[in-house]
Protein backbone atom coordinates (compact mmCIF):
# COMPACT_ATOMS: atom_id res chain seq x y z
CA UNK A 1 93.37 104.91 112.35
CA UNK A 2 97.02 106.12 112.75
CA UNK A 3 96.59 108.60 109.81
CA UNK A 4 93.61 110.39 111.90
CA UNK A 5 95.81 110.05 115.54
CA UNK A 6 98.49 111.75 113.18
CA UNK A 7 96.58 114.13 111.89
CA UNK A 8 95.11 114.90 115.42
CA UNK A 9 98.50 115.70 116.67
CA UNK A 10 99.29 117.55 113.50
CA UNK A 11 96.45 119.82 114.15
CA UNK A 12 96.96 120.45 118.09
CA UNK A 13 100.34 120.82 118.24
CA UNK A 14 100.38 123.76 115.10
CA UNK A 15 97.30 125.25 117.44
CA UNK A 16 99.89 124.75 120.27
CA UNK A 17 102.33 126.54 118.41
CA UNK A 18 100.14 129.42 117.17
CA UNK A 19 99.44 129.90 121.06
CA UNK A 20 95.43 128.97 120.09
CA UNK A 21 95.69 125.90 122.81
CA UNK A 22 97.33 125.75 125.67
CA UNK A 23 97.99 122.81 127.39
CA UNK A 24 99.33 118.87 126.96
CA UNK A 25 98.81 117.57 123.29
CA UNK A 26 95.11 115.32 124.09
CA UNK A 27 96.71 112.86 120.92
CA UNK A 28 99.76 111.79 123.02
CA UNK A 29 99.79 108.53 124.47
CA UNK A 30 97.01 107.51 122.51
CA UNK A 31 96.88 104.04 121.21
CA UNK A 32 95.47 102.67 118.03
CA UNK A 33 93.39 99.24 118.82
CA UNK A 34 95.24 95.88 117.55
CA UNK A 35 91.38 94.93 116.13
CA UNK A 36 91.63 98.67 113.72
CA UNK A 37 91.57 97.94 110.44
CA UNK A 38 94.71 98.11 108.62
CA UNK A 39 95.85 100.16 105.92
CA UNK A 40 94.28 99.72 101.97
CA UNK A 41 96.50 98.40 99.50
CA UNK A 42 98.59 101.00 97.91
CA UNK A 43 99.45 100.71 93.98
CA UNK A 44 102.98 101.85 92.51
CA UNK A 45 103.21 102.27 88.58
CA UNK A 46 106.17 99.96 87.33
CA UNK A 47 108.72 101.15 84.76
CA UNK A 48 106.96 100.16 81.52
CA UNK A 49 104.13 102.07 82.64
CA UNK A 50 105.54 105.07 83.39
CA UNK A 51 107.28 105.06 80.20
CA UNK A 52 104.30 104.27 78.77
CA UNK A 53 102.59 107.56 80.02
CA UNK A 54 105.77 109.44 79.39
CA UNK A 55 105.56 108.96 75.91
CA UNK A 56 102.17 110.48 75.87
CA UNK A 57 102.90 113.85 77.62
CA UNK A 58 104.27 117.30 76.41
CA UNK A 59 107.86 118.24 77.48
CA UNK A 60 106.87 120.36 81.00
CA UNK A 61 104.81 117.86 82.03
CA UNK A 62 107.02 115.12 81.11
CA UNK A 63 110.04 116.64 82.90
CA UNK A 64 107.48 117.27 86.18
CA UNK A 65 106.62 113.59 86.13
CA UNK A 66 110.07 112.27 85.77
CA UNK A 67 111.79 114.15 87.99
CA UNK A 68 109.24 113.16 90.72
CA UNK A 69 109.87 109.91 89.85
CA UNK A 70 113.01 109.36 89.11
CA UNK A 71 114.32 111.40 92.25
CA UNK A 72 112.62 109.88 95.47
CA UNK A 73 112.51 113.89 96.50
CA UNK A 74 109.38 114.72 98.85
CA UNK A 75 106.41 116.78 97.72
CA UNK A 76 107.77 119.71 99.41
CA UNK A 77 111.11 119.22 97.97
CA UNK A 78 109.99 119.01 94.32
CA UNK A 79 107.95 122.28 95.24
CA UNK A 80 111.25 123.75 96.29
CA UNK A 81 113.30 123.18 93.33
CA UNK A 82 115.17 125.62 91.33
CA UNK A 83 116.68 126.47 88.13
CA UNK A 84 119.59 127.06 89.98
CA UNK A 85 119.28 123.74 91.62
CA UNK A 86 120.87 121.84 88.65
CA UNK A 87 124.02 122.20 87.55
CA UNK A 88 123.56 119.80 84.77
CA UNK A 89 124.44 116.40 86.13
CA UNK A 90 123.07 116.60 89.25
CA UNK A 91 120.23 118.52 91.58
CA UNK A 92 120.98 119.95 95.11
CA UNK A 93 118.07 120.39 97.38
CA UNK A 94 118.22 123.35 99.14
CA UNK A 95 114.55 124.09 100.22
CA UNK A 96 111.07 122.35 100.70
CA UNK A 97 108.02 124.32 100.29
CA UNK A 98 104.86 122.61 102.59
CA UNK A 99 101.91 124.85 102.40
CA UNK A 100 103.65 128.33 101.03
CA UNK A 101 106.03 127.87 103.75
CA UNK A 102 109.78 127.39 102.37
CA UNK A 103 111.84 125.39 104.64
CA UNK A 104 115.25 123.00 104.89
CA UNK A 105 114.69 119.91 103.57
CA UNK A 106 113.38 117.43 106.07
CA UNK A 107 116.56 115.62 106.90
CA UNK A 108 120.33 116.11 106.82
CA UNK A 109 120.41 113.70 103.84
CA UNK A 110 117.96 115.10 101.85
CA UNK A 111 119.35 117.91 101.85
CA UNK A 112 122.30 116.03 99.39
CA UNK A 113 122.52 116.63 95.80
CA UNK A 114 120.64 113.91 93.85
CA UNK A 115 122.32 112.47 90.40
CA UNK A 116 120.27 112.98 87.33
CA UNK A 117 119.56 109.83 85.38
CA UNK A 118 119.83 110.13 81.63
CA UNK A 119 116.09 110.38 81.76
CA UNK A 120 115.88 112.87 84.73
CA UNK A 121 118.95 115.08 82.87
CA UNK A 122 117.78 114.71 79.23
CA UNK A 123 114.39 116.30 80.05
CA UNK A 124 115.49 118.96 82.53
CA UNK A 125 118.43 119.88 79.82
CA UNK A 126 115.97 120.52 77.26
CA UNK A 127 113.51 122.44 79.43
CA UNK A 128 115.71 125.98 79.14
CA UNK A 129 115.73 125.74 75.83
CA UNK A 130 112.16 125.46 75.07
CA UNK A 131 110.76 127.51 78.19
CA UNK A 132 113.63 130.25 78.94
C-alpha cells in the first residue's frame, strides 16, 4: 500500500510540476490502513554468493556487478558514473542520472567520494586496459 500512495504522489506532484494539474496534491494526508498487508520478504545475496556469480561473468559485467555492490551507490548514481570519476583508489560521485535526467546526487553525503575495495579497484583498474 505505501508503494502505490508513493507512487500516487510521485505521479501528481511531476503533473503538478509540468503545470498538467493544478491544485492540492489528492495523495497528501492520506493514510495507509493498520489492517494493509505488509511488505513481502525481500532476499539479499550474501558474500559467497556473489562471489560465486562473479566468478562466472566476463570482465564488464563483472566490474558492473561489483561496483553496484560493493559501493552502496543508488541506481541513479551508478548511471552517473564516470571514467573520470575514479582516480584509482577511490570514486567521487558527481551526478545521478533518473530517467535521462542527470542530476546531484540525492544527498550532501552521497555526493562524497567512495573508497574502492580491492575488489571494486582491481576490476575497475583493469577495465581501461581491456575496453579503452
Amino acid at each position: 500500500m505505501q508503494h502505490i500512495k508513493s507512487v500516487l504522489s510521485t505521479i501528481f506532484t511531476y503533473a503538478k510540476n509540468e503545470g498538467a494539474f493544478d491544485g492540492a496534491n489528492p495523495v497528501d494526508g492520506v493514510l495507509i490502513p493498520r489492517h494493509a498487508r505488509e511488505p513481502g520478504q525481500t532476499h539479499a545475496y550474501d558474500l559467497a554468493q556473489v562471489l560465486q556469480i562473479l566468478d562466472l561473468l566476463p570482465l564488464l559485467a563483472k566490474t558492473l556487478l561489483v561496483t553496484a555492490a560493493f559501493t552502496r551507490l543508488r541506481q541513479g548514481e551508478l548511471r552517473g558514473l564516470e571514467w573520470a570519476d575514479y582516480t584509482g583508489t577511490e570514486l567521487t560521485i558527481n551526478r545521478s542520472i533518473w530517467m535521462s535526467v542527470v542530476n546531484l546526487p540525492k544527498t550532501r553525503a552521497s555526493r562524497d567520494s567512495v573508497a574502492g575495495n580491492s575488489c571494486v579497484g582491481g576490476n575497475l583498474g583493469r577495465m581501461p586496459q581491456v575496453h579503452g
